[in-house]
Protein backbone atom coordinates (compact mmCIF):
# COMPACT_ATOMS: atom_id res chain seq x y z
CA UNK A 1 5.33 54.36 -36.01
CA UNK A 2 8.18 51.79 -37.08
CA UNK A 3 9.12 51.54 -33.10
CA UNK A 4 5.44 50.53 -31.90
CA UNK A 5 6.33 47.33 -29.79
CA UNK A 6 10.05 46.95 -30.30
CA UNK A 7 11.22 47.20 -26.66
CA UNK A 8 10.61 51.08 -26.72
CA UNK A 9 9.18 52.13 -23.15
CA UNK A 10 7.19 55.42 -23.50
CA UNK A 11 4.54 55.35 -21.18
CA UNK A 12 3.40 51.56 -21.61
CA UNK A 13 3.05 49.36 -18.54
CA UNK A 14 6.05 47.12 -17.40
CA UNK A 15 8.72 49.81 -18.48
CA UNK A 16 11.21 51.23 -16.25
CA UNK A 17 9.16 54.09 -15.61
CA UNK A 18 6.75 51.71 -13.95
CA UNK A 19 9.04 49.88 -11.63
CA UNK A 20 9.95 53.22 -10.02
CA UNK A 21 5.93 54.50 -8.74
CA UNK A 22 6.10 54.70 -5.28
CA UNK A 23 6.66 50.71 -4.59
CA UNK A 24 10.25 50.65 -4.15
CA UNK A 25 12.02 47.82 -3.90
CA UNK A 26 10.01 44.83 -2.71
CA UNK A 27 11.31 43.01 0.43
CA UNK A 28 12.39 39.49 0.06
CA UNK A 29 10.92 36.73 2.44
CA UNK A 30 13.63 33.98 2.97
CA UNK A 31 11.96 30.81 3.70
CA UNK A 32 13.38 27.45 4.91
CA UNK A 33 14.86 25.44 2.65
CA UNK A 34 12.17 22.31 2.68
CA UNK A 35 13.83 18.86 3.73
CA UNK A 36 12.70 15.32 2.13
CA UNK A 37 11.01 13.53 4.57
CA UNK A 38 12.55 9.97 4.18
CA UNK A 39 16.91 10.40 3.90
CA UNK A 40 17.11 8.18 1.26
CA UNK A 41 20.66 8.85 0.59
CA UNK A 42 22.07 6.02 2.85
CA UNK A 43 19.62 3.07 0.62
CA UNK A 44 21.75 4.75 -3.15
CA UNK A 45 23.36 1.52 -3.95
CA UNK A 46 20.71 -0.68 -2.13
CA UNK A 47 18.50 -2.90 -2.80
CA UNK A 48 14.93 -1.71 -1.99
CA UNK A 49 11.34 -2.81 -2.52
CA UNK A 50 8.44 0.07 -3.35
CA UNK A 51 4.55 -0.24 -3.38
CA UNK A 52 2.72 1.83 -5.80
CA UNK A 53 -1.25 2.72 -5.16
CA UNK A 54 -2.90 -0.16 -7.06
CA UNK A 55 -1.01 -2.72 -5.61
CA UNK A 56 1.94 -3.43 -7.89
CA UNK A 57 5.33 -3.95 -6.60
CA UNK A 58 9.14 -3.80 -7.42
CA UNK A 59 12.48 -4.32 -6.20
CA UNK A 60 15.62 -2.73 -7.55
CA UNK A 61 19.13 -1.06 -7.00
CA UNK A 62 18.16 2.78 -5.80
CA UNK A 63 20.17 4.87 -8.03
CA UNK A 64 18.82 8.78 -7.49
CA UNK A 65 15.75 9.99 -5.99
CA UNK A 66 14.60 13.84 -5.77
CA UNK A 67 12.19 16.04 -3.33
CA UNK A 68 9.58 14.41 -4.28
CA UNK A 69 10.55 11.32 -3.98
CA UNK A 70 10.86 10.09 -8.05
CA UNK A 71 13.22 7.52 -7.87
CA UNK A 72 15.48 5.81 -10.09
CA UNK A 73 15.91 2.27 -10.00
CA UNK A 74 18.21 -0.18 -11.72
CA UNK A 75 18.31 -4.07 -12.10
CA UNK A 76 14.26 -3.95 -11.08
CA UNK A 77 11.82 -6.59 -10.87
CA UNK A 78 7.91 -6.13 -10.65
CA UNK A 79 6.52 -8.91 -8.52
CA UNK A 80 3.04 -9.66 -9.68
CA UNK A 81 0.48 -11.56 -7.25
CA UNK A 82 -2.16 -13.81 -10.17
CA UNK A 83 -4.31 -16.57 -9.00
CA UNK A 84 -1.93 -19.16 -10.00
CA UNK A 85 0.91 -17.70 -8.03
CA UNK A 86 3.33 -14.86 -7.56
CA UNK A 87 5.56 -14.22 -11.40
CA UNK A 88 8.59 -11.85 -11.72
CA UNK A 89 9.12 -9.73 -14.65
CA UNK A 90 12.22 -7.78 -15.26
CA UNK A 91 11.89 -4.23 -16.14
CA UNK A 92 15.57 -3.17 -16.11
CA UNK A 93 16.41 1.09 -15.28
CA UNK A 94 13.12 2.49 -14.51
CA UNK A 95 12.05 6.39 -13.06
CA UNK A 96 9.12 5.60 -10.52
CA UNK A 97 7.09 8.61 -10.18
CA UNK A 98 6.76 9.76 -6.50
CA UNK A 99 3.10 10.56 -5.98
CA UNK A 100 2.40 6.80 -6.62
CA UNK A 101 4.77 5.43 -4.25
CA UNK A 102 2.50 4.19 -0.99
CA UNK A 103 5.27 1.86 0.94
CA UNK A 104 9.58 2.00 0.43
CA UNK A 105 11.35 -0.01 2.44
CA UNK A 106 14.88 -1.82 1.97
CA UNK A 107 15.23 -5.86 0.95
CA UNK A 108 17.77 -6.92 3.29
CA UNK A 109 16.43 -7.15 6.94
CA UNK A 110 12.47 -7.71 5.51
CA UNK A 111 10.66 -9.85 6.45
CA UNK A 112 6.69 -10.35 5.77
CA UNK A 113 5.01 -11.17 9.34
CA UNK A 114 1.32 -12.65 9.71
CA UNK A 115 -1.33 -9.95 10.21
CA UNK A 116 -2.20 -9.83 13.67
CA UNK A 117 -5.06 -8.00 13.42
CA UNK A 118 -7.29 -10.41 11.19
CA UNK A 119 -9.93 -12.81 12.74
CA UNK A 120 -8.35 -15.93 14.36
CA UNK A 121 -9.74 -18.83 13.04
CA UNK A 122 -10.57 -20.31 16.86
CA UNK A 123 -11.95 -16.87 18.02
């Protein structure tokens, strides 16, 4: 009575005696490892701007990013976009979750263009 459920196996489900009924052992399925989308490994030491759903934005030094796609980011600045005009804020080393992230692109070589698909004024 003073070994009921202290690791002895007699009979109770999950013991060795289990493992051996008739399954055998249990093939393994080796899948692919998954690949990241976006290589951001060539932007680590960048500057870069990200979106987030909701419309803020930030620039900052990339300093790691995972799978799915958290990213660190050093020396960062939010822009924020008021009626009055467009502040900066700086926010120092921040993690940006990935699910948020809606638009990552690098700082040098951008460039905002106008939108060519709004209504011309003389159209």
């Amino acid at each position: 009575m003073a070994d009921r459920g202290r690791g002895t196996f007699r009979g109770m489900r999950g013991g060795p005696a289990s493992a051996s009924r008739g399954r055998g052992p249990q093939p393994t399925m080796d899948k692919p490892k998954r690949e990241a989308i976006l290589d951001l490994s060539k932007y680590v030491q960048e500057r870069i701007r990200v979106k987030f759903t909701g419309g803020r934005e930030v620039t900052g030094v990339l300093k790691g990013f995972d799978q799915l796609l958290n990213l660190v980011l050093d020396e960062v600045e939010e822009n924020i976009q008021t009626e009055s005009g467009e502040h900066t804020r700086k926010l120092g080393l921040v993690v940006l979750r990935g699910p948020t992230i809606t638009l990552l692109s690098p700082v040098d070589g951008w460039e905002e263009i106008a939108n060519p698909f709004l209504a011309q004024d003389g159209a």
